[in-house]
PDB file of N, CA and C in Angstrom:
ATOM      1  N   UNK A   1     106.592  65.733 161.636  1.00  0.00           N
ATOM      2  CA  UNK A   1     105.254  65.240 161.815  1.00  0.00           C
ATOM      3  C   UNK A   1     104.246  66.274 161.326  1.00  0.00           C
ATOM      4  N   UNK A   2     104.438  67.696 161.563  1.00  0.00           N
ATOM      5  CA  UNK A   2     103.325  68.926 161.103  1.00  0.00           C
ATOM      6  C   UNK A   2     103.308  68.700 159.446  1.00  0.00           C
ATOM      7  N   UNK A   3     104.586  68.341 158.902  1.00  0.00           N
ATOM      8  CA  UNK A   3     104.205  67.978 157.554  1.00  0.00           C
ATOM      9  C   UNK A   3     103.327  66.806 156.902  1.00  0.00           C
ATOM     10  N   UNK A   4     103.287  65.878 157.581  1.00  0.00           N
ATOM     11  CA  UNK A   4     102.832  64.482 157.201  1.00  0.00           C
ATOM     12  C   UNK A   4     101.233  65.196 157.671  1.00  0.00           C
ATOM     13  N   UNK A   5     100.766  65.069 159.376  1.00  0.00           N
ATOM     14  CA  UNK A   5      99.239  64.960 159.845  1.00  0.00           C
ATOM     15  C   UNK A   5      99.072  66.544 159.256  1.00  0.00           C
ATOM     16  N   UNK A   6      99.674  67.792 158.944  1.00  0.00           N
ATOM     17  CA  UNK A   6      98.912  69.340 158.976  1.00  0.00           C
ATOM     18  C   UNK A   6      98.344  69.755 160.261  1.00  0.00           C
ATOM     19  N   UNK A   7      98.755  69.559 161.295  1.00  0.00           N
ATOM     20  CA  UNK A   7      98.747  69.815 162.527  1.00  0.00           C
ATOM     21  C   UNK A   7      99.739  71.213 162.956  1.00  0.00           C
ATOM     22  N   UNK A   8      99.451  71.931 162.682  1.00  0.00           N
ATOM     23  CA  UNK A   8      99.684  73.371 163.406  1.00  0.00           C
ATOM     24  C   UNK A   8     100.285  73.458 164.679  1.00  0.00           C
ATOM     25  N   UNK A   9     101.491  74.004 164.903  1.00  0.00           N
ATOM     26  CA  UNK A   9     102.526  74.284 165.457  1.00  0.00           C
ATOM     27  C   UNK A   9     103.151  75.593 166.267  1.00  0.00           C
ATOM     28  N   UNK A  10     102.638  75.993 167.238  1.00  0.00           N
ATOM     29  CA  UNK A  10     102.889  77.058 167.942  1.00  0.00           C
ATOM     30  C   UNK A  10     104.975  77.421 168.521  1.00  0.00           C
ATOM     31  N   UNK A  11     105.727  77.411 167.642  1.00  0.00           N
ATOM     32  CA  UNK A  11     107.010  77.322 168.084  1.00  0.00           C
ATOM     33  C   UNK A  11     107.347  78.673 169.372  1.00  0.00           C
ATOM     34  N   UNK A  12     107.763  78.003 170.326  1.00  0.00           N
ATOM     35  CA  UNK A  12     108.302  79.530 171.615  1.00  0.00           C
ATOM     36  C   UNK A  12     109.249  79.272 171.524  1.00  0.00           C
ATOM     37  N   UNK A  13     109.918  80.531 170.725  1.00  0.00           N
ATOM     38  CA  UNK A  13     111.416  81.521 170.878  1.00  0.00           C
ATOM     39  C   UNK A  13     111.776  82.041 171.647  1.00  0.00           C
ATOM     40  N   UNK A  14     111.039  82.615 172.637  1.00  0.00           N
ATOM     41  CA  UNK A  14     111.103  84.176 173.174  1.00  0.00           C
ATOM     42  C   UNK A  14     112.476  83.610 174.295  1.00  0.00           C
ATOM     43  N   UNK A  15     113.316  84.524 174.594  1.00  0.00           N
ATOM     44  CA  UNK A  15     113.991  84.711 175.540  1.00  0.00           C
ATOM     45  C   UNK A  15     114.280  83.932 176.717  1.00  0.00           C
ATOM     46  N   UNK A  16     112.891  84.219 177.325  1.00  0.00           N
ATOM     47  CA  UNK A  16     112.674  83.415 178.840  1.00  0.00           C
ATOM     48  C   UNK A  16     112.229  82.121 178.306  1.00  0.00           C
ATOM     49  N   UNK A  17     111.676  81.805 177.410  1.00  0.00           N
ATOM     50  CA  UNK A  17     111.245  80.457 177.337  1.00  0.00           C
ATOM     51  C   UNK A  17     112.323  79.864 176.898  1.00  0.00           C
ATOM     52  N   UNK A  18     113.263  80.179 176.227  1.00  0.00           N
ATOM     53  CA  UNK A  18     114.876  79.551 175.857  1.00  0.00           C
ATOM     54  C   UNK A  18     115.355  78.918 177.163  1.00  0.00           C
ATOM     55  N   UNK A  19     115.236  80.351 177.693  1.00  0.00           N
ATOM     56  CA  UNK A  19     116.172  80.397 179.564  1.00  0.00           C
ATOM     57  C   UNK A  19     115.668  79.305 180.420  1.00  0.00           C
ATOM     58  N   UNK A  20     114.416  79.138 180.376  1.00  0.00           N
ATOM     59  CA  UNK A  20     113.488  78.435 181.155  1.00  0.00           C
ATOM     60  C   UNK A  20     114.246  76.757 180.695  1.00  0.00           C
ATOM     61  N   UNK A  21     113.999  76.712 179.693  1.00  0.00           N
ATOM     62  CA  UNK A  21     114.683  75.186 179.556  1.00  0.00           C
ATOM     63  C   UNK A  21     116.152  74.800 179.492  1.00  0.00           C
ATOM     64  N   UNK A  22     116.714  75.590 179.433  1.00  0.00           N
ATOM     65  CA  UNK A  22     118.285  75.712 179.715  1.00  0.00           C
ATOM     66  C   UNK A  22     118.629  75.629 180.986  1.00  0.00           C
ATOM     67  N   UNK A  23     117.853  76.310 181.772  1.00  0.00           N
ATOM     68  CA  UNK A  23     118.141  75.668 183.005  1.00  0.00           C
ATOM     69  C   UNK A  23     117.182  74.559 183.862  1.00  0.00           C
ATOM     70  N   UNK A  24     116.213  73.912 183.094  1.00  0.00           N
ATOM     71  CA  UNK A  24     115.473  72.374 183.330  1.00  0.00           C
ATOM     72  C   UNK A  24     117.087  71.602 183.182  1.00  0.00           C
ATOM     73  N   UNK A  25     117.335  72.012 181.608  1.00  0.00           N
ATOM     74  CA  UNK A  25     118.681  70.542 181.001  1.00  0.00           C
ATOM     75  C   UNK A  25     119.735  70.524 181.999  1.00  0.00           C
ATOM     76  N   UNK A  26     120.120  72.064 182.939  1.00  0.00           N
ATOM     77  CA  UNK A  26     121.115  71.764 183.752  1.00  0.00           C
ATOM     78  C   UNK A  26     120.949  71.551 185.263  1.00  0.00           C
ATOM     79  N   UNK A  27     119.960  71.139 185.317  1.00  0.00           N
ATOM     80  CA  UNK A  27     119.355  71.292 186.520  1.00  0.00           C
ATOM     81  C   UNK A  27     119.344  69.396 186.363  1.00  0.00           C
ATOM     82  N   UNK A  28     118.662  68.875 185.325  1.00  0.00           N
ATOM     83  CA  UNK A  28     118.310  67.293 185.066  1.00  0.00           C
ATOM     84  C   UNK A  28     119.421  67.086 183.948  1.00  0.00           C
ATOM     85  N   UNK A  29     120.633  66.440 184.007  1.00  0.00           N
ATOM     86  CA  UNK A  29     121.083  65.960 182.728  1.00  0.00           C
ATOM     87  C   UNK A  29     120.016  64.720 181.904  1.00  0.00           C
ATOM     88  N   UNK A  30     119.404  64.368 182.375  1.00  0.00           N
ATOM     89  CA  UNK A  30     118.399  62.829 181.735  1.00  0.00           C
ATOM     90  C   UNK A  30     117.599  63.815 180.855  1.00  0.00           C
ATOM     91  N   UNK A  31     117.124  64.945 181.600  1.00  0.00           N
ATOM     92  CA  UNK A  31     115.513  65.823 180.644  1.00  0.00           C
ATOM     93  C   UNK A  31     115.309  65.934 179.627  1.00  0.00           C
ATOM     94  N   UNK A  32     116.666  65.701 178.554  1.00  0.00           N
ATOM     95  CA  UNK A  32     116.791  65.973 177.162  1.00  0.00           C
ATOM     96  C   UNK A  32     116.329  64.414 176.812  1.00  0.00           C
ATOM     97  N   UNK A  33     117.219  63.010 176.781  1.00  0.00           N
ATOM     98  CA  UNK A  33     116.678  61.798 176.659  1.00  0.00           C
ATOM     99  C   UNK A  33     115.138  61.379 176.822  1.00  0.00           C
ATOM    100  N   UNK A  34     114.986  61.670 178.305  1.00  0.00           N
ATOM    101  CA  UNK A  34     113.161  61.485 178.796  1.00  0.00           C
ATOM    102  C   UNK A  34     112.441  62.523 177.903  1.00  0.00           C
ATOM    103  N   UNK A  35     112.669  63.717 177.359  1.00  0.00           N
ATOM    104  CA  UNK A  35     112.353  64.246 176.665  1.00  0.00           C
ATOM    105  C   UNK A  35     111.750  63.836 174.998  1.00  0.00           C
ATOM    106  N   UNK A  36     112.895  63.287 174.844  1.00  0.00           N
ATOM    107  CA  UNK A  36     112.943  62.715 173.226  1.00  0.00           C
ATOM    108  C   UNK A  36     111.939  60.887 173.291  1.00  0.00           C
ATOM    109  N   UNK A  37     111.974  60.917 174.640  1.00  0.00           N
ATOM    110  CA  UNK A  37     111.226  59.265 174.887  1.00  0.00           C
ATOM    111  C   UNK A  37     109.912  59.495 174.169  1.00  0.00           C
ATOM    112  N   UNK A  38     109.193  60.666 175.210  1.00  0.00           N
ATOM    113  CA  UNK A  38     107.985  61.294 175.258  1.00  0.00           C
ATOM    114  C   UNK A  38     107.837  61.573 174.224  1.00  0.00           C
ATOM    115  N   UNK A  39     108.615  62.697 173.382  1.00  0.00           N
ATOM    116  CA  UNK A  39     108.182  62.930 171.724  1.00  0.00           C
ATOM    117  C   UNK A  39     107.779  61.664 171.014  1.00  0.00           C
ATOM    118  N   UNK A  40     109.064  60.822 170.847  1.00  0.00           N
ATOM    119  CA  UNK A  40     108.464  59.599 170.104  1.00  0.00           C
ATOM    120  C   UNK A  40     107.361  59.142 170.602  1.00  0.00           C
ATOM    121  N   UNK A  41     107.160  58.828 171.686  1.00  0.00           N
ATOM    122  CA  UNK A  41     105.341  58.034 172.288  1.00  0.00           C
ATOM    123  C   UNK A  41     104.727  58.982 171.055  1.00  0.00           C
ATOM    124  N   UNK A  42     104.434  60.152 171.748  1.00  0.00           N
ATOM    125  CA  UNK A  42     103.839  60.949 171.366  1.00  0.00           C
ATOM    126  C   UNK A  42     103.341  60.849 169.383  1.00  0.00           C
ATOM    127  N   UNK A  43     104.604  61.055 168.880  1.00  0.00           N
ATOM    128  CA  UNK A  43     104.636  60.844 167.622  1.00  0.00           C
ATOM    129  C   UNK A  43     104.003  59.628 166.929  1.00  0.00           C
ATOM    130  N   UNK A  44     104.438  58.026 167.706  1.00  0.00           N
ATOM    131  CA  UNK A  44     104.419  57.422 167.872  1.00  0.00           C
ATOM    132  C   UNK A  44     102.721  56.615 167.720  1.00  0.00           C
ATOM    133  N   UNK A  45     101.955  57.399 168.684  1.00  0.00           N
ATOM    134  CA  UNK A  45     100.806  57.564 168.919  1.00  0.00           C
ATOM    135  C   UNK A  45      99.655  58.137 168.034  1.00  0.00           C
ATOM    136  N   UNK A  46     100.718  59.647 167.351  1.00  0.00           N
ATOM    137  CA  UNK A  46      99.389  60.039 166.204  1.00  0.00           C
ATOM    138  C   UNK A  46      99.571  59.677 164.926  1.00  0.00           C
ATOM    139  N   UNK A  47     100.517  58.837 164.524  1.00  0.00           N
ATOM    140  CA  UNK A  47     100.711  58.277 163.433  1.00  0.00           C
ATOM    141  C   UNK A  47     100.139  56.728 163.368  1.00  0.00           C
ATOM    142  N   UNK A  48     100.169  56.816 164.625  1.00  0.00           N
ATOM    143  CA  UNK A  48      99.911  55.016 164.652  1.00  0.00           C
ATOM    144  C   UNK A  48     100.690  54.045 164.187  1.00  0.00           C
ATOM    145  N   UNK A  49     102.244  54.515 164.511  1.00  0.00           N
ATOM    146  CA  UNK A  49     102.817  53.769 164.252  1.00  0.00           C
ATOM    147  C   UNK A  49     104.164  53.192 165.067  1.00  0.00           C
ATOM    148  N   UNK A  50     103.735  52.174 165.885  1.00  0.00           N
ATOM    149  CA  UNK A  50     105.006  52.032 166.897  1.00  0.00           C
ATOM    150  C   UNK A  50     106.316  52.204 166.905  1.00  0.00           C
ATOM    151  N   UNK A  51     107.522  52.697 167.109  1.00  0.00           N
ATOM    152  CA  UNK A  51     108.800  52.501 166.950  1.00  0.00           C
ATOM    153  C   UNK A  51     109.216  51.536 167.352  1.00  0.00           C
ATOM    154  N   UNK A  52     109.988  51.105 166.077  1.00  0.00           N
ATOM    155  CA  UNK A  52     111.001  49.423 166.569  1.00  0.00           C
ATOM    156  C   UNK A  52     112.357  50.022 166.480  1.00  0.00           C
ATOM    157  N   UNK A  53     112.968  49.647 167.572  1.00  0.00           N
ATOM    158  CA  UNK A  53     114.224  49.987 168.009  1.00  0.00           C
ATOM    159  C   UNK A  53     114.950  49.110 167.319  1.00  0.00           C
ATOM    160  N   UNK A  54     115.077  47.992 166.884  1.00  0.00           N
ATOM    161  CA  UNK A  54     116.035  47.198 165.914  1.00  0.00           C
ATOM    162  C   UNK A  54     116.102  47.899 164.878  1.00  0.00           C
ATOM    163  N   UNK A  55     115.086  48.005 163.838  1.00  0.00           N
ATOM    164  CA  UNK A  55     115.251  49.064 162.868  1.00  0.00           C
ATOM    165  C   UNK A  55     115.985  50.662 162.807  1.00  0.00           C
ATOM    166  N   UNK A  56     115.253  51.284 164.156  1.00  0.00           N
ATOM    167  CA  UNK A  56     116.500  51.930 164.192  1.00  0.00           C
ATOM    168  C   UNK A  56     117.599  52.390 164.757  1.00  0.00           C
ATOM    169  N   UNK A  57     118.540  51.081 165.078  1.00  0.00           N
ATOM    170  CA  UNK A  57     119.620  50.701 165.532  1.00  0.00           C
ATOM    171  C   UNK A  57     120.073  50.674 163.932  1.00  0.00           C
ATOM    172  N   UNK A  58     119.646  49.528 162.828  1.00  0.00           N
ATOM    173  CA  UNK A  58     120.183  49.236 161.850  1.00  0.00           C
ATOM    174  C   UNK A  58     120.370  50.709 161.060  1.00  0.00           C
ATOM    175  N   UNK A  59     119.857  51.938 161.276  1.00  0.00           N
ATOM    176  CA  UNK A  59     120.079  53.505 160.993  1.00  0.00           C
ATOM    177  C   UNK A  59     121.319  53.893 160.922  1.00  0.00           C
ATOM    178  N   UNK A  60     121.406  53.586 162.621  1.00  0.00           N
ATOM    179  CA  UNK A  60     122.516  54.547 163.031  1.00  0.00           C
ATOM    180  C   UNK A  60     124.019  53.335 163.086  1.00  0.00           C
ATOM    181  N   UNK A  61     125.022  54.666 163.033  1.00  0.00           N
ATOM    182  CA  UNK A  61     126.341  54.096 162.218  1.00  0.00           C
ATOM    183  C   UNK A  61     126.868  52.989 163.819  1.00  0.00           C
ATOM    184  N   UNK A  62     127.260  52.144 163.652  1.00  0.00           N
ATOM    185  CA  UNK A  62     127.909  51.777 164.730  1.00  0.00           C
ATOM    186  C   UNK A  62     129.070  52.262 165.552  1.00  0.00           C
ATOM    187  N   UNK A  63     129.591  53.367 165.278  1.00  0.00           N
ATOM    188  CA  UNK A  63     130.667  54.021 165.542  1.00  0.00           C
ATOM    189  C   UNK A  63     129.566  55.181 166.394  1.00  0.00           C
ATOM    190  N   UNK A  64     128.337  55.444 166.074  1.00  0.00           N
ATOM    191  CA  UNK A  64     127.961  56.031 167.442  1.00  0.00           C
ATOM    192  C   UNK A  64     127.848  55.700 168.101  1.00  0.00           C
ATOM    193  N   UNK A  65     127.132  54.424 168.367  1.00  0.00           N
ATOM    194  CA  UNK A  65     126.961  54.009 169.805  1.00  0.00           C
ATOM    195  C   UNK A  65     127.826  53.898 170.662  1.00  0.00           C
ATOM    196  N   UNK A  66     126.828  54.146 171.963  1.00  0.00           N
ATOM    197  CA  UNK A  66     127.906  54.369 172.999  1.00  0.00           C
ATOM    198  C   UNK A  66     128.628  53.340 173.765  1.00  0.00           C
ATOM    199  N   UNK A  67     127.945  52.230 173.323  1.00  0.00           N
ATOM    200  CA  UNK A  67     128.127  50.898 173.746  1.00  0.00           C
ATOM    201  C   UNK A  67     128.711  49.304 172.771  1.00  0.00           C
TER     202      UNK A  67
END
């Protein structure tokens, strides 16, 4: 997305901030999923462009799903 809008990007590496979410993911197994929900809204939102889940279902291989 920083490539498409030029929206500037503060990335945290550091150590404790690694640590810090490593133990959110094992603390919540869902946090990573609800996580990726939120990005897309998010994304979703400054592009203005809704995600359709049929489309990308037709993406991904059928041998991933889990269902």
């Amino acid at each position: 997305m920083r490539s498409v809008t030029g929206i500037e990007v503060k990335l945290h590496y550091e150590p404790y901030y690694v640590q810090y979410w490593i133990e959110r993911f094992r603390e919540n197994s869902k946090l990573a999923f609800t996580a990726a929900y939120m990005a897309q809204e998010a994304v979703d939102y400054v592009m203005g462009t809704p995600f359709n889940e049929d489309q990308a279902l037709d993406w991904v291989d059928d041998e991933m799903l889990p269902f």
